[in-house]
N, C-alpha and C. Protein backbone atom coordinates (compact mmCIF):
# COMPACT_ATOMS: atom_id res chain seq x y z
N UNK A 1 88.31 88.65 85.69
CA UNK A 1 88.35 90.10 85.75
C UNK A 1 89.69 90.53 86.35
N UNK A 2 90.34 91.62 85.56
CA UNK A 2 91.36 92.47 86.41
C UNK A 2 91.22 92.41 87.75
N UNK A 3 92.34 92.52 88.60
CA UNK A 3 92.57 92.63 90.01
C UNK A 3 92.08 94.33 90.55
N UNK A 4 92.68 95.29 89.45
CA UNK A 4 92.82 95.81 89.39
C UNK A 4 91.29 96.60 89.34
N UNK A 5 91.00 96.52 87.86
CA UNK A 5 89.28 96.85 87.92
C UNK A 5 88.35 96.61 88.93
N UNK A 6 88.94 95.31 89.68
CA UNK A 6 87.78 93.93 90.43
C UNK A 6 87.97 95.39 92.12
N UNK A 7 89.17 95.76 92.52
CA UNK A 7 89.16 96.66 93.28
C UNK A 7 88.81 98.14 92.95
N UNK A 8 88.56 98.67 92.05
CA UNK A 8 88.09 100.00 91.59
C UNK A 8 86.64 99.44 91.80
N UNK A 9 86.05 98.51 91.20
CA UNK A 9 84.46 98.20 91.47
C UNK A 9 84.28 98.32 92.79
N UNK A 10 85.04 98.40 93.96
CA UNK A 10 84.71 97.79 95.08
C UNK A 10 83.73 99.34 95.96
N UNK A 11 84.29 100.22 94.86
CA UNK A 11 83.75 101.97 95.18
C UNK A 11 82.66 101.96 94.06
N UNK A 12 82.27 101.53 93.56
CA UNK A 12 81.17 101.93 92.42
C UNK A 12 81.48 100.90 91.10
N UNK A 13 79.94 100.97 90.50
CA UNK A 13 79.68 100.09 89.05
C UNK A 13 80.13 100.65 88.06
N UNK A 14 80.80 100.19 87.01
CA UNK A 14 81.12 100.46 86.13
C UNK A 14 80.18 99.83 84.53
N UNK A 15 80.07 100.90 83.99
CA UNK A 15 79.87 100.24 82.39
C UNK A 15 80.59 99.31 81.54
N UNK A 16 79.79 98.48 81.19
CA UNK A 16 80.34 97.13 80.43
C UNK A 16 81.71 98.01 79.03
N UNK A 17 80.91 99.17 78.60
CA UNK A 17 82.79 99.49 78.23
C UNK A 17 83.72 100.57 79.35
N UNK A 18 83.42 101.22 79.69
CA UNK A 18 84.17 101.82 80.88
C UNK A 18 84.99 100.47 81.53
N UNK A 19 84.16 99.33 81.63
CA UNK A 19 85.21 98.07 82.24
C UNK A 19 86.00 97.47 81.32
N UNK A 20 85.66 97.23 80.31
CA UNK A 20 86.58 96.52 78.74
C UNK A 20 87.91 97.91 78.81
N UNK A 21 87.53 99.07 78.67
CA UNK A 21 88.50 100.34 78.38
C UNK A 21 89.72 100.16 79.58
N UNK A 22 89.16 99.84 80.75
CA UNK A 22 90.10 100.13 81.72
C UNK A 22 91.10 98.61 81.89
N UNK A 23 90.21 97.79 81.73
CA UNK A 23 90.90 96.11 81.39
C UNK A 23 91.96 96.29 80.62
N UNK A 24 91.63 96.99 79.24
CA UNK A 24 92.85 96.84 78.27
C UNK A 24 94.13 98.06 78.89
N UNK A 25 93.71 98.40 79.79
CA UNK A 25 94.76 99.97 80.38
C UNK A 25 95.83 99.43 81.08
N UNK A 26 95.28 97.99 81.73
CA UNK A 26 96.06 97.67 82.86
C UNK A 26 97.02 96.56 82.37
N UNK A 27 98.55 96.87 82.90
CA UNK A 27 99.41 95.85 82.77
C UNK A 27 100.06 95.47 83.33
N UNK A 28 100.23 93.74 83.52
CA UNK A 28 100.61 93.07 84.08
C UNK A 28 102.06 92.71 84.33
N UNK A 29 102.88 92.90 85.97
CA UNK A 29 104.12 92.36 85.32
C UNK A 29 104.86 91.29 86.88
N UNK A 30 105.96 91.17 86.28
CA UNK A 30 106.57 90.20 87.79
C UNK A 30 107.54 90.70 88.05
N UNK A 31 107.84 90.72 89.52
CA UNK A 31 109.10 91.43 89.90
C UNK A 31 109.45 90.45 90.94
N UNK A 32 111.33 90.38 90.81
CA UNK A 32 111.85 89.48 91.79
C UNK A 32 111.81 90.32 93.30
N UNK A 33 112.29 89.47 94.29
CA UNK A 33 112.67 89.42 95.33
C UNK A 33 113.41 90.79 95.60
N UNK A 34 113.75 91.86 96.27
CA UNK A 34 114.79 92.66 96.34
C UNK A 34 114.76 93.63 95.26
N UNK A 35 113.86 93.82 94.32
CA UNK A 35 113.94 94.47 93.16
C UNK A 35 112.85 95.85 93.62
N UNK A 36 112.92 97.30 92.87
CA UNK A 36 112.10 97.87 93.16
C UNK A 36 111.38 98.57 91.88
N UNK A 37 110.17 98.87 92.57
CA UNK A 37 109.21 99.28 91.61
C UNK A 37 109.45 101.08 91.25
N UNK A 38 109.94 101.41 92.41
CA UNK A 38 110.52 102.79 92.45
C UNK A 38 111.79 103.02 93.64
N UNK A 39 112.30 103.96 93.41
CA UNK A 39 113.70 105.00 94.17
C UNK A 39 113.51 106.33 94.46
N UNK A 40 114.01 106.18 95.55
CA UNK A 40 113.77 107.84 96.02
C UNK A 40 114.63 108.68 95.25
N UNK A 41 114.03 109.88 94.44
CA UNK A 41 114.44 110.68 93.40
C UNK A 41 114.11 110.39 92.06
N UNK A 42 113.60 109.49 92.34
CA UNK A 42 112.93 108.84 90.65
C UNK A 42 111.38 109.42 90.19
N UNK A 43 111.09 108.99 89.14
CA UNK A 43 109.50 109.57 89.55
C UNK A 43 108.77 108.60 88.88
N UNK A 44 107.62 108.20 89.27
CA UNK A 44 106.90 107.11 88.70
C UNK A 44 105.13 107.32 88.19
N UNK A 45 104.63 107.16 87.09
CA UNK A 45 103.56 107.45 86.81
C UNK A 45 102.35 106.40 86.97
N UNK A 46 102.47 105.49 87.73
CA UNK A 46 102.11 104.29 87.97
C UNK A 46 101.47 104.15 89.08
N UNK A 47 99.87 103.22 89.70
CA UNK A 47 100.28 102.55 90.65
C UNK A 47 99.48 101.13 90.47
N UNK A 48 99.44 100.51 91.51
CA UNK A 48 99.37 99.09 91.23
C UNK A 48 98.25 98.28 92.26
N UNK A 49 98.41 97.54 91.59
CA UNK A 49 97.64 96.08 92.77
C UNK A 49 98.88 94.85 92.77
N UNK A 50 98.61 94.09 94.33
CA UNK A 50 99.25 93.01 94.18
C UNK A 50 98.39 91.89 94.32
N UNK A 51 98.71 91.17 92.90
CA UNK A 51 98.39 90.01 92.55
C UNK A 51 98.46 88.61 93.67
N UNK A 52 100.49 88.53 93.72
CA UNK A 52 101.07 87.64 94.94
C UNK A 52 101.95 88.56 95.26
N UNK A 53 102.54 88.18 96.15
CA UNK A 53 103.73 89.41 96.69
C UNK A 53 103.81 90.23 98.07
N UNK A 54 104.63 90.28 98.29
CA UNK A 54 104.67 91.23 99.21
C UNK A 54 105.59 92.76 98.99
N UNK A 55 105.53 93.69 99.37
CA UNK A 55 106.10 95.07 99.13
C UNK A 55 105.97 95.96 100.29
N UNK A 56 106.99 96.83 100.88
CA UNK A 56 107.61 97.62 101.31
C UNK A 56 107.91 99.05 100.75
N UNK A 57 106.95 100.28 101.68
CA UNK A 57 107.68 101.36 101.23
C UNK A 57 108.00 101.91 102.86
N UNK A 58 109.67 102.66 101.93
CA UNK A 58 109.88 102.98 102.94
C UNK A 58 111.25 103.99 102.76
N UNK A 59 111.67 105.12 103.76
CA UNK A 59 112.73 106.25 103.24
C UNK A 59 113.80 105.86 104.00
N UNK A 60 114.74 106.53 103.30
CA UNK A 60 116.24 106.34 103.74
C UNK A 60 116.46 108.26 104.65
N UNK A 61 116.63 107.77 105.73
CA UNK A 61 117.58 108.90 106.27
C UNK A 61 119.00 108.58 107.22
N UNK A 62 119.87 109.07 106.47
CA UNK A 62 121.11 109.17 106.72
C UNK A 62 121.31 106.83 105.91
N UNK A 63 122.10 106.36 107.04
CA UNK A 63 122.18 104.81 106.54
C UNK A 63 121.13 104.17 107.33
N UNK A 64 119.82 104.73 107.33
CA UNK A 64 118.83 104.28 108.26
C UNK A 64 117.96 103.96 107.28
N UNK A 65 116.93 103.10 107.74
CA UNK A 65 115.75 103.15 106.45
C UNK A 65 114.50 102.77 107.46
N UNK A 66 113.61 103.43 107.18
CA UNK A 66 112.27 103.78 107.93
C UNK A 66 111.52 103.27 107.20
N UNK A 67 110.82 102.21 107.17
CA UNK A 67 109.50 101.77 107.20
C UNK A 67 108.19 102.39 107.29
N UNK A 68 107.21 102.81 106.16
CA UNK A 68 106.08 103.72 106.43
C UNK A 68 105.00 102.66 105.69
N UNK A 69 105.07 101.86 105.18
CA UNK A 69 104.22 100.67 104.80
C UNK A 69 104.64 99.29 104.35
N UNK A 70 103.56 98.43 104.72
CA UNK A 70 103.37 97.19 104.27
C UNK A 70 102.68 97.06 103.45
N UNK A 71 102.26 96.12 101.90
CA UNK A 71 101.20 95.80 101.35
C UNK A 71 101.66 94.40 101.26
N UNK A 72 100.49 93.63 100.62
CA UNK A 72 100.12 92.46 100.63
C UNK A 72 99.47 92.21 98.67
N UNK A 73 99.05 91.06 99.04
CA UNK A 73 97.65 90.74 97.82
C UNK A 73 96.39 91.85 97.82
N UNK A 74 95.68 92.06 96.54
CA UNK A 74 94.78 92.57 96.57
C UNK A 74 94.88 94.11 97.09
N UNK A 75 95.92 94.81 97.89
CA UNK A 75 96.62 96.22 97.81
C UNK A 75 97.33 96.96 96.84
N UNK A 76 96.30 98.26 96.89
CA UNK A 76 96.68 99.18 95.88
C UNK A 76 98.24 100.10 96.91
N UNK A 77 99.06 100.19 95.76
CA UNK A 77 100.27 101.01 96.04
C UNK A 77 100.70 101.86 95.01
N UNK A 78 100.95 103.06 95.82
CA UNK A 78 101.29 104.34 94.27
C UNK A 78 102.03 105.10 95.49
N UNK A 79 103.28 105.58 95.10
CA UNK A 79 103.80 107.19 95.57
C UNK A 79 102.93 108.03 94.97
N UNK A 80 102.23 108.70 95.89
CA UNK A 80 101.01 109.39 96.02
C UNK A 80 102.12 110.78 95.54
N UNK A 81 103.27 111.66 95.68
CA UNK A 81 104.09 112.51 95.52
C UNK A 81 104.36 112.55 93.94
N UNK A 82 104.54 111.43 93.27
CA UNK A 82 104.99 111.14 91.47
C UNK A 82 103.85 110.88 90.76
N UNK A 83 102.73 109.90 91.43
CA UNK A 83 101.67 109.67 91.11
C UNK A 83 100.92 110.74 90.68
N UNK A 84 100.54 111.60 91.77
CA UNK A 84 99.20 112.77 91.64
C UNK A 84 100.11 114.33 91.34
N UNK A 85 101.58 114.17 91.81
CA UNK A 85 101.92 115.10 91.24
C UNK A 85 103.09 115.48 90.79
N UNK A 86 103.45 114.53 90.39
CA UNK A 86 104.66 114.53 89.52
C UNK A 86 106.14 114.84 90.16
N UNK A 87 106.04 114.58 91.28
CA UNK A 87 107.22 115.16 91.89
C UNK A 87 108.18 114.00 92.73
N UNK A 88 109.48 114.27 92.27
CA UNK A 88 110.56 113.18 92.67
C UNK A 88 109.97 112.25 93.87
N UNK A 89 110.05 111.40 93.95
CA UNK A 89 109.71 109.97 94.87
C UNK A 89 110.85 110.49 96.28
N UNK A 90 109.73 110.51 97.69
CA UNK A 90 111.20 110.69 98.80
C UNK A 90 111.17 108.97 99.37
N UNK A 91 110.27 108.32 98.86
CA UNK A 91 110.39 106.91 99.13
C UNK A 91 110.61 105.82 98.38
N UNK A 92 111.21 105.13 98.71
CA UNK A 92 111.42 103.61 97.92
C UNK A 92 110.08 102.73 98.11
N UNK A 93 109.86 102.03 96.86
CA UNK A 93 108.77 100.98 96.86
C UNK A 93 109.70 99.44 96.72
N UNK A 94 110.12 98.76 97.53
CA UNK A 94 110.51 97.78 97.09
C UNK A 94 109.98 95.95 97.39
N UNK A 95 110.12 95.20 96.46
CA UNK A 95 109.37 93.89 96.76
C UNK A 95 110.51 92.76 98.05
N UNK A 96 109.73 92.25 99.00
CA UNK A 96 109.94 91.73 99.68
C UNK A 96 109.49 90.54 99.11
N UNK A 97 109.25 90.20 98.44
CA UNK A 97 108.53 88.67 97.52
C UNK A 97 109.00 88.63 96.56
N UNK A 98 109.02 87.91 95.82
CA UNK A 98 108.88 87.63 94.12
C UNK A 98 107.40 87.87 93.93
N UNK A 99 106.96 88.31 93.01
CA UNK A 99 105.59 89.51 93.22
C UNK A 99 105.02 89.73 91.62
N UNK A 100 103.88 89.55 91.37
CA UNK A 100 103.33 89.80 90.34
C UNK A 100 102.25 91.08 90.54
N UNK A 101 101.99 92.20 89.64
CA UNK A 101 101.43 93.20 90.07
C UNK A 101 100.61 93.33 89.07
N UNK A 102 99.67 94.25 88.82
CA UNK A 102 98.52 94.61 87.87
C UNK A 102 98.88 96.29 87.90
N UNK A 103 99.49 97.14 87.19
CA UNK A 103 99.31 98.44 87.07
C UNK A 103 98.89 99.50 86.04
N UNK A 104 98.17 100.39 85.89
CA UNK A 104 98.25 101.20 85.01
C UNK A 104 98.61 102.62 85.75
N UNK A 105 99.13 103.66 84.16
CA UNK A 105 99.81 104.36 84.65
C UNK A 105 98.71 105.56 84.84
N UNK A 106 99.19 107.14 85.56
CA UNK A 106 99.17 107.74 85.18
C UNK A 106 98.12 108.60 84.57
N UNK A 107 98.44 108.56 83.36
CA UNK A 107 98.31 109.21 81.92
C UNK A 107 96.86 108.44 81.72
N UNK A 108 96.70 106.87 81.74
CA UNK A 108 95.43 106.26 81.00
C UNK A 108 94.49 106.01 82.44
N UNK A 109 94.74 106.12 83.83
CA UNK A 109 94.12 106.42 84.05
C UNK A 109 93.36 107.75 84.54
N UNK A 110 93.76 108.98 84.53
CA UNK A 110 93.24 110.38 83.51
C UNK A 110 92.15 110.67 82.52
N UNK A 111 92.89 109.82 81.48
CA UNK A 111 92.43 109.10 80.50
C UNK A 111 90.90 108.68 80.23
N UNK A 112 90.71 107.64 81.04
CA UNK A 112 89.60 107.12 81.48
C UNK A 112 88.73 107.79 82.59
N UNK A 113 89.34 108.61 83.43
CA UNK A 113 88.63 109.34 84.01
C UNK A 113 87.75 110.79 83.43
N UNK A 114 88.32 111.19 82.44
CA UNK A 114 88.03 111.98 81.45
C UNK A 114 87.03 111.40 80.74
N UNK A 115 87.07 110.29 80.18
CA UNK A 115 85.70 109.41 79.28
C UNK A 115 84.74 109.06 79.76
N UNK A 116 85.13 108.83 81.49
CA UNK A 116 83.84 107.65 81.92
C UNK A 116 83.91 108.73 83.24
N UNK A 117 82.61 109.31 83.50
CA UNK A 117 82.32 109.96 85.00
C UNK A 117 82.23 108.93 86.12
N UNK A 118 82.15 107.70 85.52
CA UNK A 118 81.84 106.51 86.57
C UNK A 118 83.21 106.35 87.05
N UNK A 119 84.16 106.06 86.23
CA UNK A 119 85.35 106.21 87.04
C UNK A 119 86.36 107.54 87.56
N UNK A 120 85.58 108.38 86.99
CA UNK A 120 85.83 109.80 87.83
C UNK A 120 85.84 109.70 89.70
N UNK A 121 84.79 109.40 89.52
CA UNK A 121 84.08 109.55 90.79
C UNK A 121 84.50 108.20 91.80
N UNK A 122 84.69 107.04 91.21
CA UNK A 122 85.43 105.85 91.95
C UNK A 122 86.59 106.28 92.22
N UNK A 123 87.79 106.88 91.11
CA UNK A 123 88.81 107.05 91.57
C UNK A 123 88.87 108.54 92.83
N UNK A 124 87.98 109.30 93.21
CA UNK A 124 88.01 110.32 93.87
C UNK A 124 87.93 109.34 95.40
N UNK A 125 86.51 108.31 94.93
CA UNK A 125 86.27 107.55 95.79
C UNK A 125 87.38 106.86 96.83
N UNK A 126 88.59 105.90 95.82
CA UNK A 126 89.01 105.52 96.40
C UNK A 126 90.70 106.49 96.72
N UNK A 127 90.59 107.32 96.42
CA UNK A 127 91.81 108.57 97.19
C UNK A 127 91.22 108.78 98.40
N UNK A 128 90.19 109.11 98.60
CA UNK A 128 89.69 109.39 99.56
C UNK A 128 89.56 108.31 101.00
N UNK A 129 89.43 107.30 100.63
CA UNK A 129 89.68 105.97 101.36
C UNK A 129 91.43 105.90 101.77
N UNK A 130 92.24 106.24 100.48
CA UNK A 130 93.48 106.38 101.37
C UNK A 130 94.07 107.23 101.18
N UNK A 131 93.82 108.29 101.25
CA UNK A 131 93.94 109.73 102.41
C UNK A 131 93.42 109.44 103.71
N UNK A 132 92.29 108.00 104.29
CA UNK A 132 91.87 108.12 105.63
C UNK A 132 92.86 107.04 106.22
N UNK A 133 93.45 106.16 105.30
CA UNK A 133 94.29 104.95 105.57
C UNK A 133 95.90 106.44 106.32
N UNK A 134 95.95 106.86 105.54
CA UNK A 134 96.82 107.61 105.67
C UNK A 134 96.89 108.24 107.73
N UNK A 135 95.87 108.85 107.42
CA UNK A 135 95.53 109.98 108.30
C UNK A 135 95.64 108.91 109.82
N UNK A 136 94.74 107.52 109.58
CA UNK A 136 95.11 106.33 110.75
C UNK A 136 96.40 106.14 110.69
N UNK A 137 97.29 106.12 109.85
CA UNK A 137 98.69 106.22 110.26
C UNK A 137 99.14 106.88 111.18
N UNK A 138 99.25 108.20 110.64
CA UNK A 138 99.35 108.81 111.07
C UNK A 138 98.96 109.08 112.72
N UNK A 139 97.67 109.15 113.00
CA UNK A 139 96.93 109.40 114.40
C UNK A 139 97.52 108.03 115.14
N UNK A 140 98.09 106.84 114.68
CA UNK A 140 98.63 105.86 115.58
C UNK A 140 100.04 106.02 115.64
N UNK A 141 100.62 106.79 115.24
CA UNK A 141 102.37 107.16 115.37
C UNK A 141 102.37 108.13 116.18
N UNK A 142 100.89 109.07 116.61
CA UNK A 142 101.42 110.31 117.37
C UNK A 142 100.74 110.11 118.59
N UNK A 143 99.63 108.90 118.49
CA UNK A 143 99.08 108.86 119.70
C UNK A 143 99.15 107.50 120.52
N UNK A 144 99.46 106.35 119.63
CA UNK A 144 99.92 105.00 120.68
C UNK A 144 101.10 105.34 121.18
N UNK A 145 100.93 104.45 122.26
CA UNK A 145 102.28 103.59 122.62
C UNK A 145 102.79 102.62 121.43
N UNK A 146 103.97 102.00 122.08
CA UNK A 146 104.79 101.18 120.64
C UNK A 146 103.54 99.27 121.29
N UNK A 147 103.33 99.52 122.10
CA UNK A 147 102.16 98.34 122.84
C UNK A 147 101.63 97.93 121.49
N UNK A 148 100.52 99.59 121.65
CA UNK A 148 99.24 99.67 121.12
C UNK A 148 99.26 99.70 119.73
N UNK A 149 100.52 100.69 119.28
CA UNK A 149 100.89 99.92 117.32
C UNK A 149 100.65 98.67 116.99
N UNK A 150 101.85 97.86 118.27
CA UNK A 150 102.35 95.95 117.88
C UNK A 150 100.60 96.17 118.06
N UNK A 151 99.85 96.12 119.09
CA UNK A 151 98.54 95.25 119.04
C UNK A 151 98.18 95.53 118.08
N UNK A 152 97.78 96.99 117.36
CA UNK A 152 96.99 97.14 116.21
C UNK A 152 97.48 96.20 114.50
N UNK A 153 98.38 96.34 115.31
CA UNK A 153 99.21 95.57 113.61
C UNK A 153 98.86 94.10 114.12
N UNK A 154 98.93 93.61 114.78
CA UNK A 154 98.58 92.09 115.31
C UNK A 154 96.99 92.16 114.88
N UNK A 155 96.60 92.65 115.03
CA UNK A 155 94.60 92.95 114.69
C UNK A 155 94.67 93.14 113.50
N UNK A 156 94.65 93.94 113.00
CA UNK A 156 94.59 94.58 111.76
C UNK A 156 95.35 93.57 110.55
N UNK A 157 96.20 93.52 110.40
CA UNK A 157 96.98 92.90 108.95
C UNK A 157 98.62 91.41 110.37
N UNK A 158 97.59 90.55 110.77
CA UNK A 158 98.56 89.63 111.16
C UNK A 158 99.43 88.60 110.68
N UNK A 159 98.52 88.94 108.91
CA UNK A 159 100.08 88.62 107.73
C UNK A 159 101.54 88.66 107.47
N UNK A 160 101.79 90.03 107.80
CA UNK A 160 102.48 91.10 107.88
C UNK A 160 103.57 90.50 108.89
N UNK A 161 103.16 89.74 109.88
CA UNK A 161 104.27 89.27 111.26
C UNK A 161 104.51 87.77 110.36
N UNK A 162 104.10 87.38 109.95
CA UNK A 162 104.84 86.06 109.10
C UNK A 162 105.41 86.25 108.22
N UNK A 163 105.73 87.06 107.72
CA UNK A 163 106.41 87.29 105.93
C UNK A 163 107.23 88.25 106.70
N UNK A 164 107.21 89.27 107.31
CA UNK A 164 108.39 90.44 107.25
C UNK A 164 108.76 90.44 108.42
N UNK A 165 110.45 90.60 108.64
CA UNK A 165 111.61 90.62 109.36
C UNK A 165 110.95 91.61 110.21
N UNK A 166 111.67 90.94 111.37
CA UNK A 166 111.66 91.56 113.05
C UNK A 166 112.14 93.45 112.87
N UNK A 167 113.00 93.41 112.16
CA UNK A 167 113.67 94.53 111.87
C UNK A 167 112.57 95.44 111.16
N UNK A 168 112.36 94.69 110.04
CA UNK A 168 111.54 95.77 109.63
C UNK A 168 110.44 96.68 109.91
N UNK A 169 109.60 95.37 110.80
CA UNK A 169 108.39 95.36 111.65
C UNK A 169 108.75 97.02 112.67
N UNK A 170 109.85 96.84 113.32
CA UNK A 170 110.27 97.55 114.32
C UNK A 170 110.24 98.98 113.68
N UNK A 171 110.90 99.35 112.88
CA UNK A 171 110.82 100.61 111.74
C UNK A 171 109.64 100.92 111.53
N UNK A 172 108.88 100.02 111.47
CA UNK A 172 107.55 101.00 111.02
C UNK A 172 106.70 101.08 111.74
N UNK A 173 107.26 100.52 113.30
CA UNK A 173 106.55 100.93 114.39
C UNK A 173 106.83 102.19 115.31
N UNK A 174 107.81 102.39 114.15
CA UNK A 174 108.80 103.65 115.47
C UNK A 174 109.41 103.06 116.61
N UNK A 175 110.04 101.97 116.48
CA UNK A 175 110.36 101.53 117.96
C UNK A 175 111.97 100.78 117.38
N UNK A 176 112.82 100.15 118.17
CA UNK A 176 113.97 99.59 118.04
C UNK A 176 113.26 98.35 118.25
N UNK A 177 114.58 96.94 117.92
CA UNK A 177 114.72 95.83 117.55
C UNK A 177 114.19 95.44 119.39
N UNK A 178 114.87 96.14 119.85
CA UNK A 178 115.14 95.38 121.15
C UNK A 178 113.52 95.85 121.75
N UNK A 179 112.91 96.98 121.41
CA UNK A 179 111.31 97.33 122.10
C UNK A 179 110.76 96.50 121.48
N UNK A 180 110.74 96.19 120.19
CA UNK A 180 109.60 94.93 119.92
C UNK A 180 109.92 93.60 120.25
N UNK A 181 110.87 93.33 120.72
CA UNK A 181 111.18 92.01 121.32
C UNK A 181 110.98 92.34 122.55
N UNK A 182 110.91 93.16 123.34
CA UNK A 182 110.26 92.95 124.68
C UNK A 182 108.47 93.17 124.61
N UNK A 183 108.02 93.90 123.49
CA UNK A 183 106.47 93.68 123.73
C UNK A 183 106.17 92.18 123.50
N UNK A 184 106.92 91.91 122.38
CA UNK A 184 106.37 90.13 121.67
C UNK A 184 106.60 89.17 122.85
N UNK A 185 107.41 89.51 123.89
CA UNK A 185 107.56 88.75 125.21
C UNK A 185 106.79 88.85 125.83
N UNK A 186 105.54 89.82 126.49
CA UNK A 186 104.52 89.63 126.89
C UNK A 186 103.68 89.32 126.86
């Protein structure tokens, strides 16, 4: 089964064609190391699952670049801004892996949401799941310490500290190189 489908099931059952329809929707591709799936100012009708891989989104201000996510395997990723509404990308999606993805765009899934109420209602399902992924972002950037981020990210996704640079880690904690090397010292 799709990666892809296999996580849309994870919100609700689907019909044996509602699942064949959405199988044939989704396509598969590989992306190197350093390569991106999107650019800020671009616009993308797409989003995805990762197969293997790792990926990074994250914005450029001024020659700075800010870190606002990690994904992994089995994570859905879409610029939620180009995705749902068509409007220029203010973030970069780029692969930190050599990375195989599962995506459909857009348009077919619409598409399918229009044909099948079953996946109407999954895909509401799972926006709604991250709009709350979101919103925990959020409530841990305005209310930890840079401590209580590192711990939560140490709990939560401790993948994430083996595959991605000290640097980067630090960016998307809101903190400098040198604050997360003094928490990781304690």
């Amino acid at each position: 089964m799709n990666l892809l489908v296999k996580e849309f099931k994870n919100f609700g059952s689907l019909s044996p064609e509602a699942e064949l329809d959405f199988q044939n929707r989704v396509v598969r591709h590989e992306y190197k190391k350093g390569s991106f799936y999107i650019k800020e100012g671009q616009t993308s009708s797409g989003l995805f699952i990762i197969e293997k891989g790792l990926v990074r989104m994250f914005y450029r201000k001024g020659d700075k670049e800010i870190n606002s996510l990690f994904a992994t395997e089995n994570e859905v990723v879409t610029s939620s801004r180009t995705f749902f509404f068509k409007f220029p990308a203010k973030e970069n999606i780029q692969f930190l892996e050599d990375s195989i993805i599962h995506s459909i765009s857009r348009k077919n899934l619409y598409e399918l949401c229009n044909l099948y109420p079953e996946i109407n209602t999954i895909e509401r399902l799972a926006t709604e799941a991250y709009s709350l992924a979101l919103e925990d972002r959020i409530f841990s950037l305005q209310t930890l310490s840079a401590t209580e981020r590192y711990d939560e990210l140490v709990r939560d996704n401790p993948q994430i500290l083996q595959r991605v640079s000290l640097g980067h880690i630090a960016s998307y904690l809101g903190v400098t190189l040198e604050t997360i090397s003094r928490i990781r010292k304690k």
